[in-house]
PDB file of N, CA and C in Angstrom:
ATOM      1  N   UNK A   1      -8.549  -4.495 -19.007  1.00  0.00           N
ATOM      2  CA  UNK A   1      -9.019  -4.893 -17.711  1.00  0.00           C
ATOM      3  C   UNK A   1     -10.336  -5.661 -17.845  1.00  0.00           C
ATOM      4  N   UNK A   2     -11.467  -5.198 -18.484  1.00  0.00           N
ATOM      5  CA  UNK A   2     -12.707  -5.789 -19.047  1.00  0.00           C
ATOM      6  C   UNK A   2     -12.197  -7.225 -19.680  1.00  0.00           C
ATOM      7  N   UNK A   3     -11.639  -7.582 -20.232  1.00  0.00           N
ATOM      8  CA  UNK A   3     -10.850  -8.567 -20.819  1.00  0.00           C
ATOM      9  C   UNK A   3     -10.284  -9.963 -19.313  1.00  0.00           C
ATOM     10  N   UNK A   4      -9.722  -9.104 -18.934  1.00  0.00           N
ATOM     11  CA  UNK A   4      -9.330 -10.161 -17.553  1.00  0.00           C
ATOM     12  C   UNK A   4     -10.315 -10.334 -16.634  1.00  0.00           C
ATOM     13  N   UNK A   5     -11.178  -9.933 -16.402  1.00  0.00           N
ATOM     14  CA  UNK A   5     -12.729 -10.087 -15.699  1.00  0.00           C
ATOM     15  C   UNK A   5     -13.320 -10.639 -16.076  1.00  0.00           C
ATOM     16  N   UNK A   6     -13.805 -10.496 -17.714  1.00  0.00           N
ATOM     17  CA  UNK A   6     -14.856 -11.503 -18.152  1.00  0.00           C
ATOM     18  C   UNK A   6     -13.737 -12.941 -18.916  1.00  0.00           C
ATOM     19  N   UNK A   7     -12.829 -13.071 -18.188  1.00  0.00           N
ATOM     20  CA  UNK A   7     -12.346 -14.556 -18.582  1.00  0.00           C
ATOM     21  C   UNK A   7     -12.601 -15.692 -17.086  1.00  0.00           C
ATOM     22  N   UNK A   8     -12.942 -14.634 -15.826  1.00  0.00           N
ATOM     23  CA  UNK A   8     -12.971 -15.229 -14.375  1.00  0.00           C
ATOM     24  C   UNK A   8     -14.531 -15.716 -14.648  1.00  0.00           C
ATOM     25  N   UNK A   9     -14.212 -16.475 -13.773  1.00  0.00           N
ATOM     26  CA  UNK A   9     -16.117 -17.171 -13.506  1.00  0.00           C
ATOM     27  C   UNK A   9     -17.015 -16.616 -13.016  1.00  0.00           C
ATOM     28  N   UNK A  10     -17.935 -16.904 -13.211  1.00  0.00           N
ATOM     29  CA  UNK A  10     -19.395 -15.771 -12.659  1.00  0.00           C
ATOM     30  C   UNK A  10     -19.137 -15.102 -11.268  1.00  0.00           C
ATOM     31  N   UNK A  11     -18.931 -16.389 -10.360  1.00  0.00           N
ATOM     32  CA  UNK A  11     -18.756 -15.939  -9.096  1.00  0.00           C
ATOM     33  C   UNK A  11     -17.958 -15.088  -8.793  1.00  0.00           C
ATOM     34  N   UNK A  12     -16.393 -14.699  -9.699  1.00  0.00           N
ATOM     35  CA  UNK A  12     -15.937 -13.677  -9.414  1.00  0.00           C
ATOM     36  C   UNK A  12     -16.097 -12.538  -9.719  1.00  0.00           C
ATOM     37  N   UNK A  13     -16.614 -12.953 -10.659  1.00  0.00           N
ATOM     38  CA  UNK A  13     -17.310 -10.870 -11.375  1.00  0.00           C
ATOM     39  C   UNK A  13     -18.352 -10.406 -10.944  1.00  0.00           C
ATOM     40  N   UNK A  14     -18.994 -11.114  -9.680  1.00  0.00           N
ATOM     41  CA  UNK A  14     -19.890 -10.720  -9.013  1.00  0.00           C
ATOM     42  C   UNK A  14     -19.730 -10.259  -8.194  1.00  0.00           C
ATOM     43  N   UNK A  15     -18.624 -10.186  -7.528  1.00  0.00           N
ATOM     44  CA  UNK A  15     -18.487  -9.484  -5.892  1.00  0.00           C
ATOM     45  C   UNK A  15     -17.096  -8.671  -6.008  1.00  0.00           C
ATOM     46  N   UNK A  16     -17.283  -7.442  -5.757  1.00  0.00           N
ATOM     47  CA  UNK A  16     -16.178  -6.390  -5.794  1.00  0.00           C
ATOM     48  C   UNK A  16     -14.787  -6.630  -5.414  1.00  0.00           C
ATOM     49  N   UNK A  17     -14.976  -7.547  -3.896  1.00  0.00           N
ATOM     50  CA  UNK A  17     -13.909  -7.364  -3.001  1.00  0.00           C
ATOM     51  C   UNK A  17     -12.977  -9.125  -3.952  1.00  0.00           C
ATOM     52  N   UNK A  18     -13.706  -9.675  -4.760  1.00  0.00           N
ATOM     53  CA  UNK A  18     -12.511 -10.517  -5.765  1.00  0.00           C
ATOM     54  C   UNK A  18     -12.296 -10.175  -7.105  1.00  0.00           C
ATOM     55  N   UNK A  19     -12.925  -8.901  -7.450  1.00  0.00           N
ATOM     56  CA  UNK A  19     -12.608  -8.633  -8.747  1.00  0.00           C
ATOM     57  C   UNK A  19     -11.823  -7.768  -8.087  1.00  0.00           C
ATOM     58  N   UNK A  20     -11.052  -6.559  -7.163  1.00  0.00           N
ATOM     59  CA  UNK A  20     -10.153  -6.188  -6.423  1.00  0.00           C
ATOM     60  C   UNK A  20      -9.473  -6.926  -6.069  1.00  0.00           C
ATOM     61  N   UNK A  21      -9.322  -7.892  -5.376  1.00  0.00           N
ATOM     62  CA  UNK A  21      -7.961  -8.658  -5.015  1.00  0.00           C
ATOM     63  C   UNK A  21      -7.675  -9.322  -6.436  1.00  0.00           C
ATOM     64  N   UNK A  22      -8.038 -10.056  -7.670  1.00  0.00           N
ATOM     65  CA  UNK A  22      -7.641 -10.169  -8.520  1.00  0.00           C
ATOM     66  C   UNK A  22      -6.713  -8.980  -9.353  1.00  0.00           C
ATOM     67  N   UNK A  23      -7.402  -8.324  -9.423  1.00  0.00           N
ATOM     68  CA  UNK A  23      -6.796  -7.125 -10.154  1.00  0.00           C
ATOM     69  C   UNK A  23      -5.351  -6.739  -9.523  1.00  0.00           C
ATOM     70  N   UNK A  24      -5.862  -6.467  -8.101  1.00  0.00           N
ATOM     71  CA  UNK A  24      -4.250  -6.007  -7.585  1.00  0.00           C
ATOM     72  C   UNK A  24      -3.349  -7.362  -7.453  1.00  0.00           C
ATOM     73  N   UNK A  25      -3.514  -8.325  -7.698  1.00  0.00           N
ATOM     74  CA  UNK A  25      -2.924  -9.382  -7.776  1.00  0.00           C
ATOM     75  C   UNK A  25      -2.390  -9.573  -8.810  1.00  0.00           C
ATOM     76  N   UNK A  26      -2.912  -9.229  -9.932  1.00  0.00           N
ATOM     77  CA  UNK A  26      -2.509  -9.520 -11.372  1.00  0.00           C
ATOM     78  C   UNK A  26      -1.696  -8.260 -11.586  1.00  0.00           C
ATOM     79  N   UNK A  27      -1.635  -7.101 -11.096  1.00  0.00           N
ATOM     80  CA  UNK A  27      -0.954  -5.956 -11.425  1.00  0.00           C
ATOM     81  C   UNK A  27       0.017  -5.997 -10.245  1.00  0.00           C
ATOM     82  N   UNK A  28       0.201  -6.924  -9.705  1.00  0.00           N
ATOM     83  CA  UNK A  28       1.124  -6.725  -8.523  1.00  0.00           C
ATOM     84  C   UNK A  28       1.401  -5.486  -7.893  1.00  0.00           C
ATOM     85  N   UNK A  29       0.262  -5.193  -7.372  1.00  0.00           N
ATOM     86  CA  UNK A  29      -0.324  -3.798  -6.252  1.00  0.00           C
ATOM     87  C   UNK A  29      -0.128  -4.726  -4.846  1.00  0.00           C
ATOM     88  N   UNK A  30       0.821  -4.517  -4.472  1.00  0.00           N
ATOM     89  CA  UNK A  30       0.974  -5.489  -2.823  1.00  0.00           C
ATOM     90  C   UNK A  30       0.838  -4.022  -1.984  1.00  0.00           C
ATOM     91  N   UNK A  31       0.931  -4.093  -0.784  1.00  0.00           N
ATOM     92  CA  UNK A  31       1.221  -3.715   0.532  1.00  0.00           C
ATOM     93  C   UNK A  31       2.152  -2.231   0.274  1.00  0.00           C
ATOM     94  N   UNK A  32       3.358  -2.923   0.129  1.00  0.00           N
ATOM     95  CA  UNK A  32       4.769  -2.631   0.042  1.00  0.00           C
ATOM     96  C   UNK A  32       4.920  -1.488  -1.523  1.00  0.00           C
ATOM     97  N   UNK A  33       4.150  -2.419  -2.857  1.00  0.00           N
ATOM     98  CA  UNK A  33       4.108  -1.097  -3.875  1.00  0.00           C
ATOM     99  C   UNK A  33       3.370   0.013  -3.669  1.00  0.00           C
ATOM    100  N   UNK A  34       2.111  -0.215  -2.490  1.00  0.00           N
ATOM    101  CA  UNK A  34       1.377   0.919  -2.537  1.00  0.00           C
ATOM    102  C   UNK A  34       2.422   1.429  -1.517  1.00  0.00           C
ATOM    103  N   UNK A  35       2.785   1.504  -0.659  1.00  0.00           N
ATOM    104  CA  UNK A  35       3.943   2.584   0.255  1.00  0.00           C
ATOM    105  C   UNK A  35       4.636   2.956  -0.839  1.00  0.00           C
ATOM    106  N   UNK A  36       5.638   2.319  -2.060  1.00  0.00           N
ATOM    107  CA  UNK A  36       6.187   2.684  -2.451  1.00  0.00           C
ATOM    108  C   UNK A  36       5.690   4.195  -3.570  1.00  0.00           C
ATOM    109  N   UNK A  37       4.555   3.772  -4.415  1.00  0.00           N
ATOM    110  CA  UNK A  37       3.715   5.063  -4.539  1.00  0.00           C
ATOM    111  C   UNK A  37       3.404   5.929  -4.009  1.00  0.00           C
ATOM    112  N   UNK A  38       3.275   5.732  -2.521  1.00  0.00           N
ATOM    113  CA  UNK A  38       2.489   6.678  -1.573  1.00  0.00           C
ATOM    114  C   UNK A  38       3.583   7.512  -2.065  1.00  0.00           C
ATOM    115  N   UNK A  39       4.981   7.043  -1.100  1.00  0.00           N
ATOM    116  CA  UNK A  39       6.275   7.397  -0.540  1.00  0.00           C
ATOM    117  C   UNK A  39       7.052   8.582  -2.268  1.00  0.00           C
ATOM    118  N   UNK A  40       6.884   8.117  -3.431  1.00  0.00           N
ATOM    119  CA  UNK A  40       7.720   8.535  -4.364  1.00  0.00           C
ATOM    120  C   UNK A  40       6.623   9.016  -5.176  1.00  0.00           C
ATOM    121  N   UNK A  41       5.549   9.339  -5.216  1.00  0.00           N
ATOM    122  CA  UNK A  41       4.428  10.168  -5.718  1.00  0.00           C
ATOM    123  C   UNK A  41       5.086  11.459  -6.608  1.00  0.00           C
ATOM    124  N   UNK A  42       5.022  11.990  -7.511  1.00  0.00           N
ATOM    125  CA  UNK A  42       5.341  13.121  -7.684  1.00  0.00           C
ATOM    126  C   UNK A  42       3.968  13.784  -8.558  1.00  0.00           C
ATOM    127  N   UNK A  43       3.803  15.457  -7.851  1.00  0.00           N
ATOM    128  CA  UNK A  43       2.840  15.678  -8.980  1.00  0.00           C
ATOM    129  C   UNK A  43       2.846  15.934 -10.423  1.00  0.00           C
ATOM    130  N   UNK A  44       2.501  15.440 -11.226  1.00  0.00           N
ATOM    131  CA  UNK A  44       2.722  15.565 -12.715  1.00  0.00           C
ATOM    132  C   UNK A  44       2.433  17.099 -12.927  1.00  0.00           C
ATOM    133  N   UNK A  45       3.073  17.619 -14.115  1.00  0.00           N
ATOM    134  CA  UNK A  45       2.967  18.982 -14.261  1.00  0.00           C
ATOM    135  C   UNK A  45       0.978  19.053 -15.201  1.00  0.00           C
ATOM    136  N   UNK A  46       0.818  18.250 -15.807  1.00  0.00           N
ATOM    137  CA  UNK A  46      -0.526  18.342 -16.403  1.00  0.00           C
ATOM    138  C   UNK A  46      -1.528  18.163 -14.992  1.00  0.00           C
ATOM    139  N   UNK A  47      -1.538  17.771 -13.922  1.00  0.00           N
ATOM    140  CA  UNK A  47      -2.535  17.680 -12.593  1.00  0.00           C
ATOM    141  C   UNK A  47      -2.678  18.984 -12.088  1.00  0.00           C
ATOM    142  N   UNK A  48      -3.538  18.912 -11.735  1.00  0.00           N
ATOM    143  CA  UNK A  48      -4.234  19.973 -10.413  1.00  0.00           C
ATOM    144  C   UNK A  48      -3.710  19.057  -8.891  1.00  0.00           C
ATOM    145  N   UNK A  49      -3.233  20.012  -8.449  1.00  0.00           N
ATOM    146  CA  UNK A  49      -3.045  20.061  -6.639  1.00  0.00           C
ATOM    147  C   UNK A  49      -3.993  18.794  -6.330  1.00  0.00           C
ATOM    148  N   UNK A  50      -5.585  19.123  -6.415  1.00  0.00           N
ATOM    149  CA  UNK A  50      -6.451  18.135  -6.307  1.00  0.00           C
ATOM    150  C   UNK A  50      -6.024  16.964  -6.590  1.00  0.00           C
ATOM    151  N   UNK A  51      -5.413  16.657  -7.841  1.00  0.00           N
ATOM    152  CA  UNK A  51      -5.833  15.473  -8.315  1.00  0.00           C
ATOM    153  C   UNK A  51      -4.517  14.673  -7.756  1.00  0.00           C
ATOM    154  N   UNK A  52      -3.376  15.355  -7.740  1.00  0.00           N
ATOM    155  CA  UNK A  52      -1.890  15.113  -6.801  1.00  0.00           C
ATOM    156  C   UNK A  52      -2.863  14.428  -5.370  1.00  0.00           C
ATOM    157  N   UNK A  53      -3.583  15.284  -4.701  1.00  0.00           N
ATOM    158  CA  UNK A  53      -3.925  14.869  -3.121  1.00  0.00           C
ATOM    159  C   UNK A  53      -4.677  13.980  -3.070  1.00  0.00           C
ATOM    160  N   UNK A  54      -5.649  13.398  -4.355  1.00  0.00           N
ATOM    161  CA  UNK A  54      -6.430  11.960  -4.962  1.00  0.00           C
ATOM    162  C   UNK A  54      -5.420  10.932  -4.548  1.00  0.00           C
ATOM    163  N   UNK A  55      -4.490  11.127  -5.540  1.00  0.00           N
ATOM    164  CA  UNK A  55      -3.325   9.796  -5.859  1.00  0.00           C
ATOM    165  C   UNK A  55      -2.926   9.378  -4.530  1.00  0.00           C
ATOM    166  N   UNK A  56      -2.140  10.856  -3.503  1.00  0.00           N
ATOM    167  CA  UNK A  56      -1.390   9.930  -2.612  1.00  0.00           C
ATOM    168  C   UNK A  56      -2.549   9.332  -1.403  1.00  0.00           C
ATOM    169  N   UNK A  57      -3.437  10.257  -1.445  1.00  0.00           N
ATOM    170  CA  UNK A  57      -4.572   9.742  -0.309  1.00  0.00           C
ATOM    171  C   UNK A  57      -5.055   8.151  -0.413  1.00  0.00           C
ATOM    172  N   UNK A  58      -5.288   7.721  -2.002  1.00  0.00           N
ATOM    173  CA  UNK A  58      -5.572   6.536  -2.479  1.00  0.00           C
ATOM    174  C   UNK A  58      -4.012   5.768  -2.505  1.00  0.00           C
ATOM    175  N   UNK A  59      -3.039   6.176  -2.173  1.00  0.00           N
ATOM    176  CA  UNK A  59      -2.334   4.911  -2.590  1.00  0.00           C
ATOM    177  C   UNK A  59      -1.875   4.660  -0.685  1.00  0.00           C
ATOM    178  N   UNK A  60      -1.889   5.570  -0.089  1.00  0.00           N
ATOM    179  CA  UNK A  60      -1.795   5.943   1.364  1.00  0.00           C
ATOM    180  C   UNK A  60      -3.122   5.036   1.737  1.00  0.00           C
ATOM    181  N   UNK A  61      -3.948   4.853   1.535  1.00  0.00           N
ATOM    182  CA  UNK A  61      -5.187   4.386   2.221  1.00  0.00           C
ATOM    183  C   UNK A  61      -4.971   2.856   2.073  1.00  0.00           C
ATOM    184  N   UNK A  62      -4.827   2.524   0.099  1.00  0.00           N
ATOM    185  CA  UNK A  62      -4.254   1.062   0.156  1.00  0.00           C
ATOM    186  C   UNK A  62      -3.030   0.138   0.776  1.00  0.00           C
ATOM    187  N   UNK A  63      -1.985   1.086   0.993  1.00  0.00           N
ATOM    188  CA  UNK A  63      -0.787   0.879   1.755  1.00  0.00           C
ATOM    189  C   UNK A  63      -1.417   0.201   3.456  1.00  0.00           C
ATOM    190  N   UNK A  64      -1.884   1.194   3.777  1.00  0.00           N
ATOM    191  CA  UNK A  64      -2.084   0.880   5.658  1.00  0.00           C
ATOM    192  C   UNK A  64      -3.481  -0.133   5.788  1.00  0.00           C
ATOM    193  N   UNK A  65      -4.629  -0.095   4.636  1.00  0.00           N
ATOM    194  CA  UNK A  65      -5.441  -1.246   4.361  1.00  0.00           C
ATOM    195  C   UNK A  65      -4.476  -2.791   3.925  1.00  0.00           C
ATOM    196  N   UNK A  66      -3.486  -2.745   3.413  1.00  0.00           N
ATOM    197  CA  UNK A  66      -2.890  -3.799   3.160  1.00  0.00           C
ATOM    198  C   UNK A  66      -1.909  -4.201   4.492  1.00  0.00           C
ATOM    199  N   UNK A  67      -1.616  -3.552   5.046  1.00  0.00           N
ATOM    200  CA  UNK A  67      -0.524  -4.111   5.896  1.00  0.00           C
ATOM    201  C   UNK A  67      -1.983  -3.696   7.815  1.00  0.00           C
ATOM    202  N   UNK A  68      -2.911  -4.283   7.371  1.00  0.00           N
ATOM    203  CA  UNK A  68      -3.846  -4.415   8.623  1.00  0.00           C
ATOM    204  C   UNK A  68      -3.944  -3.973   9.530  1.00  0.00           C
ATOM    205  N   UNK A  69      -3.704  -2.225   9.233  1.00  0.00           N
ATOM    206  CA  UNK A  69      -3.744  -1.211   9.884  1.00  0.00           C
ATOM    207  C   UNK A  69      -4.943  -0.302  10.719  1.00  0.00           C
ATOM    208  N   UNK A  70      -5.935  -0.563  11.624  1.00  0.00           N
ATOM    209  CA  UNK A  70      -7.153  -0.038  12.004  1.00  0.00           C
ATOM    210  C   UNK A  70      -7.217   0.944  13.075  1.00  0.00           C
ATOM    211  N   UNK A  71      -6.207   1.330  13.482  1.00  0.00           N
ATOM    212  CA  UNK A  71      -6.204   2.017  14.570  1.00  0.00           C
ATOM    213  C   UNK A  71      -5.171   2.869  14.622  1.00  0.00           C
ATOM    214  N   UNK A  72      -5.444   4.005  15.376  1.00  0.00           N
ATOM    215  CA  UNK A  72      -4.317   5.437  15.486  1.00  0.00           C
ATOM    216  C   UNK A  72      -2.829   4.370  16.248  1.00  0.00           C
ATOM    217  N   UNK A  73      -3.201   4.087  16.731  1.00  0.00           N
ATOM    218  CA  UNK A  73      -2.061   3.091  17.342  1.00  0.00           C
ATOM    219  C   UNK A  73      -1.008   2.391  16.490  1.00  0.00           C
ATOM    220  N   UNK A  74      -1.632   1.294  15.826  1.00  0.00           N
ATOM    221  CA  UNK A  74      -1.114   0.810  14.634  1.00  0.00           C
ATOM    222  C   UNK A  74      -0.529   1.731  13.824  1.00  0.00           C
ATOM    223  N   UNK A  75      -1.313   3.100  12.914  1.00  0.00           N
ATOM    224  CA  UNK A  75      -1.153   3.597  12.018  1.00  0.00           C
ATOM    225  C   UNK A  75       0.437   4.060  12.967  1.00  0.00           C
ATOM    226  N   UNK A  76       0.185   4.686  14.195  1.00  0.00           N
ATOM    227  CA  UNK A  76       1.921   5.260  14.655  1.00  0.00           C
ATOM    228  C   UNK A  76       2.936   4.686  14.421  1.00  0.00           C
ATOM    229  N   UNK A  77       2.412   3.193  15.184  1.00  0.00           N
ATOM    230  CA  UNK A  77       3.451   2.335  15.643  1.00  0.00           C
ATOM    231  C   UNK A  77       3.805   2.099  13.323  1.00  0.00           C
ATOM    232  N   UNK A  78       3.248   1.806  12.665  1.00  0.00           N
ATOM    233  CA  UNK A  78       4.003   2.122  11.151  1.00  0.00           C
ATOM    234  C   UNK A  78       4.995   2.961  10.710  1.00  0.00           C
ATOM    235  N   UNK A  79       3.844   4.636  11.085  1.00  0.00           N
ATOM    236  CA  UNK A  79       5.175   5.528  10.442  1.00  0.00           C
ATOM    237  C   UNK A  79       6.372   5.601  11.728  1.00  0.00           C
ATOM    238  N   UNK A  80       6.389   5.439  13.082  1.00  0.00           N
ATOM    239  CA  UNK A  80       7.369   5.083  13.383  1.00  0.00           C
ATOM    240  C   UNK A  80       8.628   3.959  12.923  1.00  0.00           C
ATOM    241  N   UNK A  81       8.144   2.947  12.556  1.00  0.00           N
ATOM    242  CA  UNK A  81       8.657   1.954  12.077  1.00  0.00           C
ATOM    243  C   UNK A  81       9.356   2.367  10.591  1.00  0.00           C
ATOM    244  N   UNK A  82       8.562   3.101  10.253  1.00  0.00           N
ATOM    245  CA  UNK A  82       8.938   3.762   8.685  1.00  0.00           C
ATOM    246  C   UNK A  82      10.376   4.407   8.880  1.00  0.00           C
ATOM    247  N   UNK A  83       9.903   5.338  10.015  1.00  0.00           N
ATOM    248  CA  UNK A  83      11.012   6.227   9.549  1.00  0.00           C
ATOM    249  C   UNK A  83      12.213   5.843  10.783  1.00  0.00           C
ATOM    250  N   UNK A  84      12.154   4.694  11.533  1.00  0.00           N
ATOM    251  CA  UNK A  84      13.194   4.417  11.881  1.00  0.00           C
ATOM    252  C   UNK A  84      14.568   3.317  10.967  1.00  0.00           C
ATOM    253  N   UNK A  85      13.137   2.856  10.029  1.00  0.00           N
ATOM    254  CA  UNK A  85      13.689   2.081   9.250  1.00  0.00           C
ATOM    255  C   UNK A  85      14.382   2.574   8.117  1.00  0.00           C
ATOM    256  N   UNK A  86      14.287   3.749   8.034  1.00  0.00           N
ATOM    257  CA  UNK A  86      15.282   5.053   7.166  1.00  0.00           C
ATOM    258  C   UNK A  86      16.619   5.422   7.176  1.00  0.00           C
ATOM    259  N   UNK A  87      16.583   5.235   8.868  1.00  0.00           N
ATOM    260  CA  UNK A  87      18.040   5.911   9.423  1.00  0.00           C
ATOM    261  C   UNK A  87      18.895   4.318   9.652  1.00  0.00           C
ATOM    262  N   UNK A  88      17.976   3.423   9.694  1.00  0.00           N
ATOM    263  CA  UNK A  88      19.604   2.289   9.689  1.00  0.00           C
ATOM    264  C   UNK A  88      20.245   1.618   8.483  1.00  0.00           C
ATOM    265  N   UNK A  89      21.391   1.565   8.469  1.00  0.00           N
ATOM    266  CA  UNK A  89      21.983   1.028   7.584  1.00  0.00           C
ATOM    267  C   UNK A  89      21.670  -0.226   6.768  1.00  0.00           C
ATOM    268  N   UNK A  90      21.592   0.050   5.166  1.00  0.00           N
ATOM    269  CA  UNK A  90      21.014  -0.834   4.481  1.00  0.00           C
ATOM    270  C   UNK A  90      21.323  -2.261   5.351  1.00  0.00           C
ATOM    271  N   UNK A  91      22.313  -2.882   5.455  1.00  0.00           N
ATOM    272  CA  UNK A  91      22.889  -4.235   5.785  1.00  0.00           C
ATOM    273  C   UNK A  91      21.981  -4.892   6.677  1.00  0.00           C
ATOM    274  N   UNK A  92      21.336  -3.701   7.926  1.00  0.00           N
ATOM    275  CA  UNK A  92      20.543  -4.482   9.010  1.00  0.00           C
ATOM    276  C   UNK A  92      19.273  -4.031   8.511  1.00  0.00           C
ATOM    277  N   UNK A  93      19.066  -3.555   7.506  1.00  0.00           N
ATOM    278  CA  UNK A  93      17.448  -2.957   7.485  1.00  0.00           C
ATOM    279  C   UNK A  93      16.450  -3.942   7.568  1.00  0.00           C
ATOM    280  N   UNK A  94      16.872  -5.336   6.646  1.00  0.00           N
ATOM    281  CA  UNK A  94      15.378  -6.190   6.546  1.00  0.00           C
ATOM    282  C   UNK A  94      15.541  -6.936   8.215  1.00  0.00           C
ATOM    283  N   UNK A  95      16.803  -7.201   8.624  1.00  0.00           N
ATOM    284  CA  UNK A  95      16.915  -7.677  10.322  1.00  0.00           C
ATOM    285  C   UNK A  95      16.064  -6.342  10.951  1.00  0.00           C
ATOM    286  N   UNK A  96      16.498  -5.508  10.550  1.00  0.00           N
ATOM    287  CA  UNK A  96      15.469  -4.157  11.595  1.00  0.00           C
ATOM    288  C   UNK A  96      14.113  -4.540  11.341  1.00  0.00           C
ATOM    289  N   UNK A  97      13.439  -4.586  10.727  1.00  0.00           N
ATOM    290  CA  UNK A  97      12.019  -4.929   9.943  1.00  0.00           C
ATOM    291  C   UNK A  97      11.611  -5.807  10.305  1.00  0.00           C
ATOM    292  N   UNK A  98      12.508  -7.228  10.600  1.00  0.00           N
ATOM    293  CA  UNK A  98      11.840  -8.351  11.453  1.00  0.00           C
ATOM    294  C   UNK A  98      11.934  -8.201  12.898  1.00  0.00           C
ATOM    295  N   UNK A  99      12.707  -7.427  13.407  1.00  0.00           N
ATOM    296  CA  UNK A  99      13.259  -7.544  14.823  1.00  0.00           C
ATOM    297  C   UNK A  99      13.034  -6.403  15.667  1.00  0.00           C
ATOM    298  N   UNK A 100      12.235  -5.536  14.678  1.00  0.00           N
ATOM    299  CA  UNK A 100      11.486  -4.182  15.444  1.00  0.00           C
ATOM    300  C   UNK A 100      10.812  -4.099  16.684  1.00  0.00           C
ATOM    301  N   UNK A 101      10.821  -3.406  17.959  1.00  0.00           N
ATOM    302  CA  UNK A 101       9.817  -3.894  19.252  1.00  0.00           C
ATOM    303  C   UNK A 101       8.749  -3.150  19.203  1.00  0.00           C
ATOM    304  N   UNK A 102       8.758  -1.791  18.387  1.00  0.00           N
ATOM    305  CA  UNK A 102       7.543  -1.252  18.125  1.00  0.00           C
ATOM    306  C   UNK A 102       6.488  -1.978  17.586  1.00  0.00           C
ATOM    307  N   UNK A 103       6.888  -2.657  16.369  1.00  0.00           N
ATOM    308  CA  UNK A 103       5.798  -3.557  16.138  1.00  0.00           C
ATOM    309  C   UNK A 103       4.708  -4.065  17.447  1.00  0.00           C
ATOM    310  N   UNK A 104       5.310  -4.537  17.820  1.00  0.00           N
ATOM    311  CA  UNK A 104       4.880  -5.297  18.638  1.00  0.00           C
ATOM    312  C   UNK A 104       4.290  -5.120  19.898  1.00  0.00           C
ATOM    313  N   UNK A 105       4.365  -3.457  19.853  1.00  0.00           N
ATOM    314  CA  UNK A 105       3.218  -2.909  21.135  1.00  0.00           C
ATOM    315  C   UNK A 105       1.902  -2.341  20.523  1.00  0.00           C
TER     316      UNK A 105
END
């Protein structure tokens, strides 16, 4: 990781919030992989409870920070969206996902 930082230009190894979007850019950490971590987390048998409730809290926090989530509202109108998007059949799921009305209140 030290390696891919000091090959960026000054200006980027200076400010957190582009040595972070680089990184998750280069490791392809989107939106969508952090749900997918959140969502399929398992605790490893070598962790403490603690360190299990670290992982999903941090991959849960980057998930709803990536998809421009700020409000109890938003955060609903998601896991609604989540888990309606569970129960329909693969075929219409990504049409469900664009064509959702929850979104959109």
């Amino acid at each position: 990781m030290a390696q891919i930082i000091a090959r960026q230009n000054e200006e980027v190894t200076q400010e957190y919030d582009k040595i972070k979007a680089l990184l998750l850019n280069i490791y392809k950490l989107t939106p969508e992989r952090f749900r997918q971590l959140f969502t399929n987390q398992n605790k490893a048998p070598e962790n403490t409870w603690t360190d299990f409730v670290y992982e999903i809290k941090n991959y849960f926090h980057e998930w709803i920070r990536g998809v421009n989530v700020r409000t109890f509202e938003e955060l609903s109108n998601l896991m609604i969206t989540e888990q309606m998007g569970k129960k329909v059949l693969s075929e219409i799921h990504d049409h469900f996902l664009d064509e959702c009305p929850i979104k959109e209140s």
